[in-house]
Protein backbone atom coordinates (compact mmCIF):
# COMPACT_ATOMS: atom_id res chain seq x y z
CA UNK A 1 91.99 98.72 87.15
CA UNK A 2 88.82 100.68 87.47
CA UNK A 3 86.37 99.25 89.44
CA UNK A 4 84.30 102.36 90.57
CA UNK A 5 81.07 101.25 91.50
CA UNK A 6 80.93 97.87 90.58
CA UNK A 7 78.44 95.71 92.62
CA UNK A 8 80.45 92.93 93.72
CA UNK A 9 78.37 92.00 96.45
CA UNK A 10 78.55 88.29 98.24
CA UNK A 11 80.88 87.35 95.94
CA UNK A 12 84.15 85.08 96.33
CA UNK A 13 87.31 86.92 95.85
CA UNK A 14 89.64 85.21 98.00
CA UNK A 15 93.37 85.93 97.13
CA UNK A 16 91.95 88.37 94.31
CA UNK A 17 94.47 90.97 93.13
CA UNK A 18 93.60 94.89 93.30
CA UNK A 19 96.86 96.52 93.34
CA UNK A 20 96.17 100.14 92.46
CA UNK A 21 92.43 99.43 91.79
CA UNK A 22 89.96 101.89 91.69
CA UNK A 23 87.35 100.54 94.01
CA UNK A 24 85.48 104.05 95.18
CA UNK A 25 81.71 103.46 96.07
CA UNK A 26 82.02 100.09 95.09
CA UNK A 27 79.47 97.19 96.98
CA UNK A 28 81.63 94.23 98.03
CA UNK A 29 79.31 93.85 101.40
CA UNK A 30 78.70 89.82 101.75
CA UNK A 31 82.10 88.93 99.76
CA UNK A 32 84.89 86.81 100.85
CA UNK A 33 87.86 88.78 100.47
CA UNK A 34 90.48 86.13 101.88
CA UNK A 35 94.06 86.89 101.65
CA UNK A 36 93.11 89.88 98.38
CA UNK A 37 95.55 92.24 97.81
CA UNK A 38 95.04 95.63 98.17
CA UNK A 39 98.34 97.62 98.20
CA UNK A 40 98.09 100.97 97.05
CA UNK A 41 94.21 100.69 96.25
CA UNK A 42 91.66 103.36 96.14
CA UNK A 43 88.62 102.76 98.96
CA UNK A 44 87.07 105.46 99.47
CA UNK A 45 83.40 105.24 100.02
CA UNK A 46 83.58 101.47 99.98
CA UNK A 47 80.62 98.86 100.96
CA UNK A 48 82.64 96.52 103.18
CA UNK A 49 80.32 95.41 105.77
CA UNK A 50 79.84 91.92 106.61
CA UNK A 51 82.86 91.15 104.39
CA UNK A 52 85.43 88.19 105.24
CA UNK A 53 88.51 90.44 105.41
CA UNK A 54 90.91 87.99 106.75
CA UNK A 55 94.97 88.27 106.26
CA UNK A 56 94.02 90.88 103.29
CA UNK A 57 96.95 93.80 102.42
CA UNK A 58 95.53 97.14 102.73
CA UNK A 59 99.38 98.25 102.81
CA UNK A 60 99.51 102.28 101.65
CA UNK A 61 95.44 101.99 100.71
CA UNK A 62 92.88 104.85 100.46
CA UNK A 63 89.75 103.38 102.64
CA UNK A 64 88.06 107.17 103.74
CA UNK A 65 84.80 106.72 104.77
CA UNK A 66 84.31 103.38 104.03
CA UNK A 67 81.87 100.59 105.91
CA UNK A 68 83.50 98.31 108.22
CA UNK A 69 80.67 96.98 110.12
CA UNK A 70 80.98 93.63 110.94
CA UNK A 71 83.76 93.32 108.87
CA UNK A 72 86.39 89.82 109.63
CA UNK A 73 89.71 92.18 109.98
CA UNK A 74 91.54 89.32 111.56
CA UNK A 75 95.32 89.48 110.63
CA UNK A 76 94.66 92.52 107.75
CA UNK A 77 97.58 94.31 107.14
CA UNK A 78 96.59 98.66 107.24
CA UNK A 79 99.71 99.73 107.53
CA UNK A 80 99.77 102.93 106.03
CA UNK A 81 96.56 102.81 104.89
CA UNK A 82 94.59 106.09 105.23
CA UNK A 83 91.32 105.32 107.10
């Protein structure tokens, strides 16, 4: 799925499904990101701040240089995730 760039700011995602998306530079600052999936994934350069990143899988994801601030990162799985 090729989602470079998309503005998906403040928007409700929760249990959303991005295995193997292409998110690179893309705005999700603001969104609820809930339980999403994001094995395998592609990060890089990703808006993430303020996001509700609770119990998401980052498992084996690409998230270089991406914004964290204030990011919820309560129970996330990043295991094997390249930060």
């Amino acid at each position: 799925m090729n989602l470079k760039k998309a503005n998906l700011q403040d928007t409700n995602l929760q249990e959303a499904d991005f295995f193997e998306a292409d998110l690179s530079g893309a705005n999700l600052s603001g969104a609820d990101l809930k339980e999403a999936i994001f094995e395998d994934a592609i990060l890089e350069e990703t808006d993430l701040k303020n996001t509700n990143l609770q119990g998401v899988n980052f498992e084996n994801a690409n998230l270089e240089r991406s914004n964290f601030e204030r990011a919820n990162l309560t129970r996330a799985d990043l295991q094997e995730s390249n930060l």
